[in-house]
PDB file of N, CA and C in Angstrom:
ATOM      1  N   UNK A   1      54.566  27.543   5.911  1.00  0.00           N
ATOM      2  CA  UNK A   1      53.417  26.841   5.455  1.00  0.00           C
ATOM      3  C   UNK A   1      52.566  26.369   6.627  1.00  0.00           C
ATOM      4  N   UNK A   2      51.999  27.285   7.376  1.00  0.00           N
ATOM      5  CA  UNK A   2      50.883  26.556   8.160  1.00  0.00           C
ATOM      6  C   UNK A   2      49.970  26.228   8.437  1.00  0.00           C
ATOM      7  N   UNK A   3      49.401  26.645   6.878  1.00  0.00           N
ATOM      8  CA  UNK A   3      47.534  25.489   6.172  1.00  0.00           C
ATOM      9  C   UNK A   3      48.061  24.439   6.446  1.00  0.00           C
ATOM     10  N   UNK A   4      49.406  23.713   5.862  1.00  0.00           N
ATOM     11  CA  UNK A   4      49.578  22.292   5.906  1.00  0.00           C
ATOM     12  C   UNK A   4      49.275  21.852   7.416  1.00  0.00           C
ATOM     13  N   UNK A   5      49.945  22.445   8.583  1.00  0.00           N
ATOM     14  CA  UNK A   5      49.352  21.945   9.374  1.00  0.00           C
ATOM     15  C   UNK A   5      48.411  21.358   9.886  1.00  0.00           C
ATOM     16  N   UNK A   6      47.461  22.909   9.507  1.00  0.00           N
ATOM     17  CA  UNK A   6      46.337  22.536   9.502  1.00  0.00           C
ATOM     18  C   UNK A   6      45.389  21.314   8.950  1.00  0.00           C
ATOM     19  N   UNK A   7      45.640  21.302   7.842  1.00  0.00           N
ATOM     20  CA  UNK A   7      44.580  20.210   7.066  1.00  0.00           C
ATOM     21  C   UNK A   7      45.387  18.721   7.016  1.00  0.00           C
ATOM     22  N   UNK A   8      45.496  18.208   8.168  1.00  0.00           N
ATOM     23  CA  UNK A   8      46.564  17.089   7.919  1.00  0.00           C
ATOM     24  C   UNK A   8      45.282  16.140   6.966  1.00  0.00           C
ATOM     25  N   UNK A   9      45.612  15.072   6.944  1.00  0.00           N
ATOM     26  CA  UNK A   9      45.089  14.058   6.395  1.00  0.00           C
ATOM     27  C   UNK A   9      43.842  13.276   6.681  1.00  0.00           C
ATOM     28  N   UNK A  10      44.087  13.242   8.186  1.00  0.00           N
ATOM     29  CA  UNK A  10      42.248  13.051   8.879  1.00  0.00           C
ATOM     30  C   UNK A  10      41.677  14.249   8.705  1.00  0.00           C
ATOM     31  N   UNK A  11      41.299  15.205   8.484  1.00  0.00           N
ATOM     32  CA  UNK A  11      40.772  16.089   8.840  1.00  0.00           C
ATOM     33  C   UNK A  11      40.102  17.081   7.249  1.00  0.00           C
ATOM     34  N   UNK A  12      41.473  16.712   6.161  1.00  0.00           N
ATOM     35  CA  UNK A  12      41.136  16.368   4.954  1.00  0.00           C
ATOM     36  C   UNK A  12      39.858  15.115   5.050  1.00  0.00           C
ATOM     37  N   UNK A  13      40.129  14.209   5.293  1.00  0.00           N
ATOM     38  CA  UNK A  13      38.972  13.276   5.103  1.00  0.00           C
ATOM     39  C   UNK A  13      37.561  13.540   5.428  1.00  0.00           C
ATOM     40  N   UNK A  14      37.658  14.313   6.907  1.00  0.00           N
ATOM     41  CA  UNK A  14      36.241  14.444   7.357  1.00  0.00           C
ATOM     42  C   UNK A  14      35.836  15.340   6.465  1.00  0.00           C
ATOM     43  N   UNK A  15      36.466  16.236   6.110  1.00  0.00           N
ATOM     44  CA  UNK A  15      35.896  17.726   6.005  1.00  0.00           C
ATOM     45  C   UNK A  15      35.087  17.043   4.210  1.00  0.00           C
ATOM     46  N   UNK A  16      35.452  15.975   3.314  1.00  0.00           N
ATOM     47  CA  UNK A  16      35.418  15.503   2.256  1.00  0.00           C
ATOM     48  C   UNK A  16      34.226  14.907   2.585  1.00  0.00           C
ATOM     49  N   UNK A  17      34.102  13.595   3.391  1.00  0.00           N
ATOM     50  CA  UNK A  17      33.127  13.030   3.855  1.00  0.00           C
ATOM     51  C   UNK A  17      32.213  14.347   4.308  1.00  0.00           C
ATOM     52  N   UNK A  18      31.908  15.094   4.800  1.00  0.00           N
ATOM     53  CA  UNK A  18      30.870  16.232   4.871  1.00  0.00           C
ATOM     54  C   UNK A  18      30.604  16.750   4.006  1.00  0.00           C
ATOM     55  N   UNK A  19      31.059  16.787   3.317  1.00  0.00           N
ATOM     56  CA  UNK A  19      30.684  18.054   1.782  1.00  0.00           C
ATOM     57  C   UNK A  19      30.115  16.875   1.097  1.00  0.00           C
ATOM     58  N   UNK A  20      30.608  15.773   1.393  1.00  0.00           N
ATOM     59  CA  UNK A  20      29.413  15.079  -0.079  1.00  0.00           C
ATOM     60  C   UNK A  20      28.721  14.475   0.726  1.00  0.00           C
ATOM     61  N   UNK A  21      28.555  14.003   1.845  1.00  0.00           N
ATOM     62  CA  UNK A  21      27.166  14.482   2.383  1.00  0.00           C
ATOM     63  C   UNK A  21      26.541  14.925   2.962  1.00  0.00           C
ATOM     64  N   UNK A  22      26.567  16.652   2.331  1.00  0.00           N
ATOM     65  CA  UNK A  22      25.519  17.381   2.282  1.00  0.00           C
ATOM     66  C   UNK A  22      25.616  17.588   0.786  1.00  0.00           C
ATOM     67  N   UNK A  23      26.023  17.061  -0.503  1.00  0.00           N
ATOM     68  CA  UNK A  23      25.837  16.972  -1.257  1.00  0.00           C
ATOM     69  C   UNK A  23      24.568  16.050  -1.830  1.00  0.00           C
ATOM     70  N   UNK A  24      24.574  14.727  -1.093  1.00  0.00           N
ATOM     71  CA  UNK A  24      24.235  14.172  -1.556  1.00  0.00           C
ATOM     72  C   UNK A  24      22.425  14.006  -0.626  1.00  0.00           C
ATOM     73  N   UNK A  25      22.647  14.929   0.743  1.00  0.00           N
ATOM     74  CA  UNK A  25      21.451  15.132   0.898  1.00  0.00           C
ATOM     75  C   UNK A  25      20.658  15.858  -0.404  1.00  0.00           C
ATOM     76  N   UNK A  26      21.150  16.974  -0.372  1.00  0.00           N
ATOM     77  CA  UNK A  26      20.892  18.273  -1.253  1.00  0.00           C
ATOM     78  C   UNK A  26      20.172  17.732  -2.441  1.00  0.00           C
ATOM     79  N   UNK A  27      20.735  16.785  -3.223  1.00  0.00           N
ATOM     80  CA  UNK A  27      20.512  15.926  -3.960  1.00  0.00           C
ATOM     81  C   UNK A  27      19.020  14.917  -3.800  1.00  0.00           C
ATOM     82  N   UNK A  28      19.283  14.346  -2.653  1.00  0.00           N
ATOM     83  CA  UNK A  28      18.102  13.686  -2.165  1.00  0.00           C
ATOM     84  C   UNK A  28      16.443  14.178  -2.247  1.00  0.00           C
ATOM     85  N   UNK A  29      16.848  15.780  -1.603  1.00  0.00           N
ATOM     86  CA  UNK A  29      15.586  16.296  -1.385  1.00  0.00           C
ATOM     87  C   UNK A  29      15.151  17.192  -2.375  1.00  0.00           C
ATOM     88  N   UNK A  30      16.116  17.322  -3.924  1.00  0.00           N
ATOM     89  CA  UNK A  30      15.496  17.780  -4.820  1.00  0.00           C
ATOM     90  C   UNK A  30      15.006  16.534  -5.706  1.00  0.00           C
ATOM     91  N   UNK A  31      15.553  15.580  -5.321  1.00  0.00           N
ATOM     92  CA  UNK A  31      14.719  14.184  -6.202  1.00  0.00           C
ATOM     93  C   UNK A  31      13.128  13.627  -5.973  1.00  0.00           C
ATOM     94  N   UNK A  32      13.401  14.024  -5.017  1.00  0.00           N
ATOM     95  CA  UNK A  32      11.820  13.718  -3.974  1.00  0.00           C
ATOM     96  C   UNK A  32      11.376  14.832  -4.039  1.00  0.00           C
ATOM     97  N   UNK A  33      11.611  15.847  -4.136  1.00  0.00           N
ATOM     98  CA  UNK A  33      10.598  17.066  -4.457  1.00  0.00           C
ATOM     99  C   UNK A  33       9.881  16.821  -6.063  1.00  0.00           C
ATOM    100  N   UNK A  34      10.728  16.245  -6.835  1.00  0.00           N
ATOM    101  CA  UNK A  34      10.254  16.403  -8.356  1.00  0.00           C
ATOM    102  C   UNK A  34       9.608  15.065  -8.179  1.00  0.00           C
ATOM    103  N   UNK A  35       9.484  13.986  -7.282  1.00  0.00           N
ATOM    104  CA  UNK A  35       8.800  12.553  -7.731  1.00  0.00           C
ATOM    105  C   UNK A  35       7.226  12.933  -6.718  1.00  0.00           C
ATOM    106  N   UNK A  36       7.556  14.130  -5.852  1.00  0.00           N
ATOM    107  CA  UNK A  36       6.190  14.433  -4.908  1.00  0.00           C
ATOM    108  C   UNK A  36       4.830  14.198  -6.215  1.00  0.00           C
ATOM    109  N   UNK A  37       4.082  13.853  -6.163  1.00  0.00           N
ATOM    110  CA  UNK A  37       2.744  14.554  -6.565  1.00  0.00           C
ATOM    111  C   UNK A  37       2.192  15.995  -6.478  1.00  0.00           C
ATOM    112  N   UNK A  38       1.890  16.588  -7.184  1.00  0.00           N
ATOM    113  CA  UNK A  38       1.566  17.659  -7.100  1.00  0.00           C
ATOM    114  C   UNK A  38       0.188  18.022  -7.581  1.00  0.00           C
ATOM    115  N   UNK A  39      -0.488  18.703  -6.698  1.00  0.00           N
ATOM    116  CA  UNK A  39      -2.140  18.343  -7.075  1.00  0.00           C
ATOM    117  C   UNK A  39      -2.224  19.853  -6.380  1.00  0.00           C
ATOM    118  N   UNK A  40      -2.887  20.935  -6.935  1.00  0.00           N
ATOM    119  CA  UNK A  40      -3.532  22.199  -6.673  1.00  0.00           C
ATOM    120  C   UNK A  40      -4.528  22.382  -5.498  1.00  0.00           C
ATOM    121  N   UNK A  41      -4.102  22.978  -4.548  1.00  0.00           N
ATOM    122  CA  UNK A  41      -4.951  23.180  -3.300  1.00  0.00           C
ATOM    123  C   UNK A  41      -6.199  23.610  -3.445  1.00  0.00           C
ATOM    124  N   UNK A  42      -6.585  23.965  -4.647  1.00  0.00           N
ATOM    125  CA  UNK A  42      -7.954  24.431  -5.367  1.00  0.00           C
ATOM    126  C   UNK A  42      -8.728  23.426  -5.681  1.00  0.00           C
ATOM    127  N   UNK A  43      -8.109  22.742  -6.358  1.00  0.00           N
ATOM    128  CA  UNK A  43      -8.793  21.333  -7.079  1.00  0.00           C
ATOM    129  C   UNK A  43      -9.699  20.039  -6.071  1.00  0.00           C
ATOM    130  N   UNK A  44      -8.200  20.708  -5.093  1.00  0.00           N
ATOM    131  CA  UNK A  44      -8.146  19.567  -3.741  1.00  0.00           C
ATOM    132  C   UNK A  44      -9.520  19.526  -2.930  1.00  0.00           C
ATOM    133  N   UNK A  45      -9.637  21.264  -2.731  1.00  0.00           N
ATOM    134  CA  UNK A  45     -10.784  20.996  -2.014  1.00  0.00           C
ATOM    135  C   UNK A  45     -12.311  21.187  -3.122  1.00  0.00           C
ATOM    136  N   UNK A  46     -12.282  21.619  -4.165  1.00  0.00           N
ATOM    137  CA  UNK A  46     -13.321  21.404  -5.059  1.00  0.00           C
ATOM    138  C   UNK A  46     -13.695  19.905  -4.621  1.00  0.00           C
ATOM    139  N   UNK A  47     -12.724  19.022  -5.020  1.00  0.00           N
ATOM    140  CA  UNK A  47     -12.953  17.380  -4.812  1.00  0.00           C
ATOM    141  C   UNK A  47     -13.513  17.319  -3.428  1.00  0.00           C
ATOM    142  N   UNK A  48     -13.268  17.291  -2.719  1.00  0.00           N
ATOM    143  CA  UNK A  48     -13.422  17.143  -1.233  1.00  0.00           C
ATOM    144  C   UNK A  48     -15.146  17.574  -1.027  1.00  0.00           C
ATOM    145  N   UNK A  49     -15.148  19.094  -1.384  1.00  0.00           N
ATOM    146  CA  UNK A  49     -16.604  19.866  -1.629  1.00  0.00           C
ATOM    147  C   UNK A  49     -17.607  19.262  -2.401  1.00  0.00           C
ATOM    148  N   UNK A  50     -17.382  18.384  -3.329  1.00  0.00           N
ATOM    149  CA  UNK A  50     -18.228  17.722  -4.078  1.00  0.00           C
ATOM    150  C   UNK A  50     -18.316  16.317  -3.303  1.00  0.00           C
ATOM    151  N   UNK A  51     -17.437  15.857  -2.731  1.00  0.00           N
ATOM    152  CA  UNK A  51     -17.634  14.474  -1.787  1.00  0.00           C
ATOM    153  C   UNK A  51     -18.692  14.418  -0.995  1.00  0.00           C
ATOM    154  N   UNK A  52     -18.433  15.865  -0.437  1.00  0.00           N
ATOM    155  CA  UNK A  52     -19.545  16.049   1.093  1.00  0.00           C
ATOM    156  C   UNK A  52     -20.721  16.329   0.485  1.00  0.00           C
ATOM    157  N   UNK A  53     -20.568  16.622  -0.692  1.00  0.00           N
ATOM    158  CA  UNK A  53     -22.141  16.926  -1.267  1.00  0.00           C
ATOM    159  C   UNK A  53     -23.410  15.838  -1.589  1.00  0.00           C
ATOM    160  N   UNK A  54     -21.784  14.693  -2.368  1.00  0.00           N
ATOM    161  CA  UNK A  54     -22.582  14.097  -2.925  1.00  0.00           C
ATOM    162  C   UNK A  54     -22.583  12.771  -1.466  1.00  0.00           C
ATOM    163  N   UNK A  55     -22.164  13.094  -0.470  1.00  0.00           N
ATOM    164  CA  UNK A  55     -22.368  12.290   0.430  1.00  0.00           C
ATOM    165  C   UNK A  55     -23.900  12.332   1.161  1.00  0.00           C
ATOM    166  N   UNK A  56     -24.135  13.420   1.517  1.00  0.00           N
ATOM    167  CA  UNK A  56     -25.105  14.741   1.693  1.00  0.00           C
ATOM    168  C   UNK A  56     -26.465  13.942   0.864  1.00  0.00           C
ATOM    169  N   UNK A  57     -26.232  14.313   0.107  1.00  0.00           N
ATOM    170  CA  UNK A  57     -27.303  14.153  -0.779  1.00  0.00           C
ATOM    171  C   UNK A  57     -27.953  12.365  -0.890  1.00  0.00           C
ATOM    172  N   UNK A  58     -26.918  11.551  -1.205  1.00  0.00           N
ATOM    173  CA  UNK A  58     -27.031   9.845  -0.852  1.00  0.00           C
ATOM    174  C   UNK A  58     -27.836  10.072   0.734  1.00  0.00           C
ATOM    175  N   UNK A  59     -27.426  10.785   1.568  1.00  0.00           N
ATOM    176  CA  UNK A  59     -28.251  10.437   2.986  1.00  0.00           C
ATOM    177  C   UNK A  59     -29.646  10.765   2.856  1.00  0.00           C
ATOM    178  N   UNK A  60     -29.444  12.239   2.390  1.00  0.00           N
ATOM    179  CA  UNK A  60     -31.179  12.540   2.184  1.00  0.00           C
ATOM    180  C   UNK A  60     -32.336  11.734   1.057  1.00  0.00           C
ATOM    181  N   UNK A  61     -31.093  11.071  -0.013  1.00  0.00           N
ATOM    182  CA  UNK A  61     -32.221  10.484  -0.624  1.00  0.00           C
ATOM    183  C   UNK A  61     -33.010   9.237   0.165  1.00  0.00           C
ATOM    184  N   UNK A  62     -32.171   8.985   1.218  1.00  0.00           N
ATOM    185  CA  UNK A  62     -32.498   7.317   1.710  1.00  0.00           C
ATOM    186  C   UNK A  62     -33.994   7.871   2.271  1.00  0.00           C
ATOM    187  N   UNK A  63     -34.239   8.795   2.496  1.00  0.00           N
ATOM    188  CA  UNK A  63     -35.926   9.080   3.416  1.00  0.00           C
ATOM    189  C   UNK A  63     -36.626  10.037   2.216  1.00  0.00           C
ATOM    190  N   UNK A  64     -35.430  10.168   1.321  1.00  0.00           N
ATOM    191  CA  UNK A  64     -36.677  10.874   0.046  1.00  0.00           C
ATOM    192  C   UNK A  64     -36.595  12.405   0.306  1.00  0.00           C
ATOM    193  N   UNK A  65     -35.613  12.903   0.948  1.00  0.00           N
ATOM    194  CA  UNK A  65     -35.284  14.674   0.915  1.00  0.00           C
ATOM    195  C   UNK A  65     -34.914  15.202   0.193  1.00  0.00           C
ATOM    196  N   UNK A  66     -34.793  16.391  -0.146  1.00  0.00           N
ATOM    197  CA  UNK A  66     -33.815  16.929  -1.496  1.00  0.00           C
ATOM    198  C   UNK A  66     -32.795  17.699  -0.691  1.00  0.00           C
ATOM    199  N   UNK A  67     -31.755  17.664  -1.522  1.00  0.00           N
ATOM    200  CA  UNK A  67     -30.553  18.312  -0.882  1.00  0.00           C
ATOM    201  C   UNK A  67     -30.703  19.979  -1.322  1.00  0.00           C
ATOM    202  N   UNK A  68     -30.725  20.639  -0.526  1.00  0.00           N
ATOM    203  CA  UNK A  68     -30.531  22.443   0.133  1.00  0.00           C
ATOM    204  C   UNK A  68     -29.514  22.766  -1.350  1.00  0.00           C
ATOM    205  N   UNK A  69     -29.940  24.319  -1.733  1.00  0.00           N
ATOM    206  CA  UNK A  69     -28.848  24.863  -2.178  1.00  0.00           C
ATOM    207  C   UNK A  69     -27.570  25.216  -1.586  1.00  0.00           C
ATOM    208  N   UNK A  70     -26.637  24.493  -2.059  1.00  0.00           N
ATOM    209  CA  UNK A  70     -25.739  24.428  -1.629  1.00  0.00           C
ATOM    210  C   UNK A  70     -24.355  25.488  -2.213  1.00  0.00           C
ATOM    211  N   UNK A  71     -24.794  26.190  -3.522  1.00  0.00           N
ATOM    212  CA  UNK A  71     -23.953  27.190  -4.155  1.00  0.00           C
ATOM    213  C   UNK A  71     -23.589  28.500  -3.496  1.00  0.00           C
ATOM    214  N   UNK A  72     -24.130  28.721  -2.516  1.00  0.00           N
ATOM    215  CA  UNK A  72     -23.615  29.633  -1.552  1.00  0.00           C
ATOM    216  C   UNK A  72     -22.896  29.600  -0.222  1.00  0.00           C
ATOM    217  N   UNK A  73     -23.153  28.443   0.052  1.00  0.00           N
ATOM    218  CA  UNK A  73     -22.287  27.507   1.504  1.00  0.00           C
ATOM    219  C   UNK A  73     -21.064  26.997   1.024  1.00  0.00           C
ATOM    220  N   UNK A  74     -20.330  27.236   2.529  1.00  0.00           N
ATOM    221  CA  UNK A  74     -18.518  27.105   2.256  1.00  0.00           C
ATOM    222  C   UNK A  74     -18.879  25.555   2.418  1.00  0.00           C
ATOM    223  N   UNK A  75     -17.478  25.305   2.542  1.00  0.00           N
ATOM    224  CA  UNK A  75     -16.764  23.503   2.313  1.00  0.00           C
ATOM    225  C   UNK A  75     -17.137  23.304   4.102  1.00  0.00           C
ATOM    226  N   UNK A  76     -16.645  24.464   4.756  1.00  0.00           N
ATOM    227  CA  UNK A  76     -16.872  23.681   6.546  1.00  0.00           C
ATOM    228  C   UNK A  76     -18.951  24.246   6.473  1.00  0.00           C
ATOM    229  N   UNK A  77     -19.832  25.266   6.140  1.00  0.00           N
ATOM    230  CA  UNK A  77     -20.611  24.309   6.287  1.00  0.00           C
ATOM    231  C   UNK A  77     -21.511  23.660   6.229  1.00  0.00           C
ATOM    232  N   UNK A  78     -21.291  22.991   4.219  1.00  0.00           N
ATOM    233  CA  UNK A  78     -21.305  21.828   3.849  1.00  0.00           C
ATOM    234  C   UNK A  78     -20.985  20.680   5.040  1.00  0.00           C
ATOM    235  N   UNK A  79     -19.841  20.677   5.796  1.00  0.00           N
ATOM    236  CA  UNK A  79     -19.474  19.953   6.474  1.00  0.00           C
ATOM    237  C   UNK A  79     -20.341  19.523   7.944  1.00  0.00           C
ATOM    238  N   UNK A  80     -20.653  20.304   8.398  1.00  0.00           N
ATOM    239  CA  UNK A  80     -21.178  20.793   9.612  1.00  0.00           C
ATOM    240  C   UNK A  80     -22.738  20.304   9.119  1.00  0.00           C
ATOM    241  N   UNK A  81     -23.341  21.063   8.143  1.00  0.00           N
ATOM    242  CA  UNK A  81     -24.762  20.334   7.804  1.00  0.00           C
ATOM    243  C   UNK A  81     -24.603  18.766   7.577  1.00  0.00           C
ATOM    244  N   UNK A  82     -24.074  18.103   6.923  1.00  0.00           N
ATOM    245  CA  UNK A  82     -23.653  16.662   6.585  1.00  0.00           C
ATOM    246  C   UNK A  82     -23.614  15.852   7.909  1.00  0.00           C
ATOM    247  N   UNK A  83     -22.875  16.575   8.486  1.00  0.00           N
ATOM    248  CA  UNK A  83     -22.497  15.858  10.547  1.00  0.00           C
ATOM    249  C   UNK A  83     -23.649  15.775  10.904  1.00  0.00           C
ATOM    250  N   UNK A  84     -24.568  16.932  10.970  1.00  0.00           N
ATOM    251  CA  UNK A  84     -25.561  17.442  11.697  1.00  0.00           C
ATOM    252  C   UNK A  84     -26.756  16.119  10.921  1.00  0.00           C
ATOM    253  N   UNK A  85     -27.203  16.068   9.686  1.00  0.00           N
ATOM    254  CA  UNK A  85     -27.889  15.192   9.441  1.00  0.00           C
ATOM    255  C   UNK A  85     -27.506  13.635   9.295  1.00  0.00           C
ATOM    256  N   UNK A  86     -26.072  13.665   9.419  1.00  0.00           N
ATOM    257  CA  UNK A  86     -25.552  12.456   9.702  1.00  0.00           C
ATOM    258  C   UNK A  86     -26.321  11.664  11.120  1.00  0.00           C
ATOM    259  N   UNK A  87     -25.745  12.334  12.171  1.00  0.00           N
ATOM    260  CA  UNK A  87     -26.110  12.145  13.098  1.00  0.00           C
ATOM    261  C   UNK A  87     -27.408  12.028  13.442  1.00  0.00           C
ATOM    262  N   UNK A  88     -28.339  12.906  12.718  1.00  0.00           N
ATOM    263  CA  UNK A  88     -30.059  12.776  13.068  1.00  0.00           C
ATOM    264  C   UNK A  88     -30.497  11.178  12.563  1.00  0.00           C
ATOM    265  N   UNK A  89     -29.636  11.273  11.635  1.00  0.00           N
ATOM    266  CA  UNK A  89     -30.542  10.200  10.669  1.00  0.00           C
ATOM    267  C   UNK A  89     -30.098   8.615  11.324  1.00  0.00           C
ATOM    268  N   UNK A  90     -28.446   8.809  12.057  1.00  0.00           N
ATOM    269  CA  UNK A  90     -28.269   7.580  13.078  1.00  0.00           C
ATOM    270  C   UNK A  90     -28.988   7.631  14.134  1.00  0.00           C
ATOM    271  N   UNK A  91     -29.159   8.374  14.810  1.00  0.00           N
ATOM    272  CA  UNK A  91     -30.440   8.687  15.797  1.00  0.00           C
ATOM    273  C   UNK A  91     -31.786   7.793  15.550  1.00  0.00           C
ATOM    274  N   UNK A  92     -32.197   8.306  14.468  1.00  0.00           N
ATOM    275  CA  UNK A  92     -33.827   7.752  14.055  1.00  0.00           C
ATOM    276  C   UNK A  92     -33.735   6.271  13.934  1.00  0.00           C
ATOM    277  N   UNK A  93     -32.218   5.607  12.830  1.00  0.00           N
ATOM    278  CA  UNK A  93     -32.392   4.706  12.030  1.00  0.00           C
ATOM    279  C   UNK A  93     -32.345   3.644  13.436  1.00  0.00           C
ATOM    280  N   UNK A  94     -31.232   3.705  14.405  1.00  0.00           N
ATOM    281  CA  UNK A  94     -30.771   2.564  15.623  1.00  0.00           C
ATOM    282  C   UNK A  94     -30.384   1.560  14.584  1.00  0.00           C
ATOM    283  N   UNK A  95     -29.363   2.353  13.655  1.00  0.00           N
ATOM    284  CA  UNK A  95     -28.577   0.833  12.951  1.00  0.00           C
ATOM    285  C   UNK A  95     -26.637   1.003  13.502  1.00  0.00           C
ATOM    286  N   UNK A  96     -26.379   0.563  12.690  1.00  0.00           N
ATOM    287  CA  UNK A  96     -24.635   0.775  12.499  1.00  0.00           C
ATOM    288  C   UNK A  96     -24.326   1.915  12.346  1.00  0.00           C
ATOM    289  N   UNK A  97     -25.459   2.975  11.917  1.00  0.00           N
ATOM    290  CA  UNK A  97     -24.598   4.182  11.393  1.00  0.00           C
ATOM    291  C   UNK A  97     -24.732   4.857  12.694  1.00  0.00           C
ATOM    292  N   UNK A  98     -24.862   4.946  13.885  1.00  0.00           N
ATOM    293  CA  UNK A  98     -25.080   5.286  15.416  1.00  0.00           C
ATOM    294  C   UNK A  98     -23.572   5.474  16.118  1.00  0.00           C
ATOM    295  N   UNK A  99     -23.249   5.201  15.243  1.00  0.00           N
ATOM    296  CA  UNK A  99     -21.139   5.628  15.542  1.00  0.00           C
ATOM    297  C   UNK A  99     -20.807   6.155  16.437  1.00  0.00           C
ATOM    298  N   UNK A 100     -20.491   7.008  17.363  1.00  0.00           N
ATOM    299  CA  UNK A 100     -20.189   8.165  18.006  1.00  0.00           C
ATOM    300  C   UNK A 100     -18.633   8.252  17.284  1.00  0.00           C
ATOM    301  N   UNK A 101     -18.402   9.753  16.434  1.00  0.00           N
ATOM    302  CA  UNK A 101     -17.148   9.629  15.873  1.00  0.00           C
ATOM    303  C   UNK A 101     -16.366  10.157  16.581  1.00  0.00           C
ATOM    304  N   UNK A 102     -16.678  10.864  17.913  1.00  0.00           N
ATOM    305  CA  UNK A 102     -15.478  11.208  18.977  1.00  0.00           C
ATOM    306  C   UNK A 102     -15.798  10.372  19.599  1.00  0.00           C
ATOM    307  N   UNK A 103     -15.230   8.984  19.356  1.00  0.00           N
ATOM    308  CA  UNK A 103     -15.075   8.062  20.640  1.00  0.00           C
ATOM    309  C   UNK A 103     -13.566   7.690  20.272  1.00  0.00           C
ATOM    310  N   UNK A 104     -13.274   6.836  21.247  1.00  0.00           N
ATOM    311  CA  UNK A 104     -11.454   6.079  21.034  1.00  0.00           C
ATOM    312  C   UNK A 104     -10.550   6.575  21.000  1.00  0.00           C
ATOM    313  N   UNK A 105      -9.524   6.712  19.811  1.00  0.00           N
ATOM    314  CA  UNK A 105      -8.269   7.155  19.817  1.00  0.00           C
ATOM    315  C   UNK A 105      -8.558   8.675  18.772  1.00  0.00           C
ATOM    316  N   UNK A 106      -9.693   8.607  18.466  1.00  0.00           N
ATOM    317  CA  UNK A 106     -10.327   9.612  17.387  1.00  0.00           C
ATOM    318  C   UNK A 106     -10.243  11.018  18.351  1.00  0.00           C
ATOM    319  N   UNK A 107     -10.444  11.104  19.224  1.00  0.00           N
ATOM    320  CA  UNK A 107     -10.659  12.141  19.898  1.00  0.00           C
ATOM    321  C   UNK A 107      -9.372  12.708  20.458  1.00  0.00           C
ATOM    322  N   UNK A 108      -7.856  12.083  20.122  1.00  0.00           N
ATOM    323  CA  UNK A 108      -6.821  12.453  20.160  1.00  0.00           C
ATOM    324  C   UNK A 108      -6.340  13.119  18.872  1.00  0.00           C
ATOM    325  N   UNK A 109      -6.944  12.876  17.899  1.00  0.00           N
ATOM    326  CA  UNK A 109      -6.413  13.276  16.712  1.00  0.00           C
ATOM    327  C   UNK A 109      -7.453  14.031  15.935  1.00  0.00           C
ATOM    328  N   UNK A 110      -8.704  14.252  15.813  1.00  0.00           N
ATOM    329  CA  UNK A 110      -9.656  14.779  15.016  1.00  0.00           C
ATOM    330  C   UNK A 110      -9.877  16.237  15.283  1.00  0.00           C
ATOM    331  N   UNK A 111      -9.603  16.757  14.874  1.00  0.00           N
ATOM    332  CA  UNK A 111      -9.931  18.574  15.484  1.00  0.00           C
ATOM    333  C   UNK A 111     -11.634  18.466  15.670  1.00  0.00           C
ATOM    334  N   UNK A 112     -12.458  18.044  14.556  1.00  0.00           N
ATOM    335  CA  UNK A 112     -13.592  18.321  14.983  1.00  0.00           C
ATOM    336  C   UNK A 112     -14.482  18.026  16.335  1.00  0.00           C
ATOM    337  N   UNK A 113     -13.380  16.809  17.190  1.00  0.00           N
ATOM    338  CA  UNK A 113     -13.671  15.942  18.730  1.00  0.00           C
ATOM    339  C   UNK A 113     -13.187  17.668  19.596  1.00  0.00           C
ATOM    340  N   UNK A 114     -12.547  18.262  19.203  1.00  0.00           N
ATOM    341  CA  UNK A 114     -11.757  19.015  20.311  1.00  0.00           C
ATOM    342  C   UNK A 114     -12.622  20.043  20.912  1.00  0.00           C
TER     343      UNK A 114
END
């Protein structure tokens, strides 16, 4: 008999203590997978695309512009026009909205600073 050897009694224990937990990881990360939120990468940026629009559009009304057809332009640039008149319109105004958004710790983390 020299399994018995093998598996004395500590070693029974660990090998027990390991299997249940990785049981009870296993467990863990299918519980939190089903409590995640789940929201469609489609939807996601529809929402997002309509933000910048209707952000877009609030800027140009402040001087009385109409907002560009926008049914043929992607989400980046929607994005890129929005920056672009963002920025003109802090330019002109010399209020709060004069930001520089690559300044600070922003320019470590923002892809659009890079």
């Amino acid at each position: 008999m020299r399994n018995d050897r093998y598996w004395t009694p500590g070693r029974k224990t660990i090998a027990t203590a390991a299997v249940a937990l990785a049981a009870s990881a296993v467990g863990f990360s299918v519980a939190a997978q089903d409590d995640a939120p789940s929201v469609d990468v489609h939807v996601a940026r529809q929402a997002e695309r309509a933000e910048l629009i209707r952000m877009w559009d609030d800027l140009l009304a402040k001087d009385g512009e109409e907002l560009p057809d926008t049914s043929t332009m992607s989400t980046e640039e929607i994005r890129v026009a929005w920056g672009r008149e963002y920025a003109e319109h802090a330019d002109a105004s010399n209020d709060d909205m004069g930001v520089d958004l690559c300044s600070g710790w922003t320019v470590l983390y923002d892809l659009r600073c890079w």
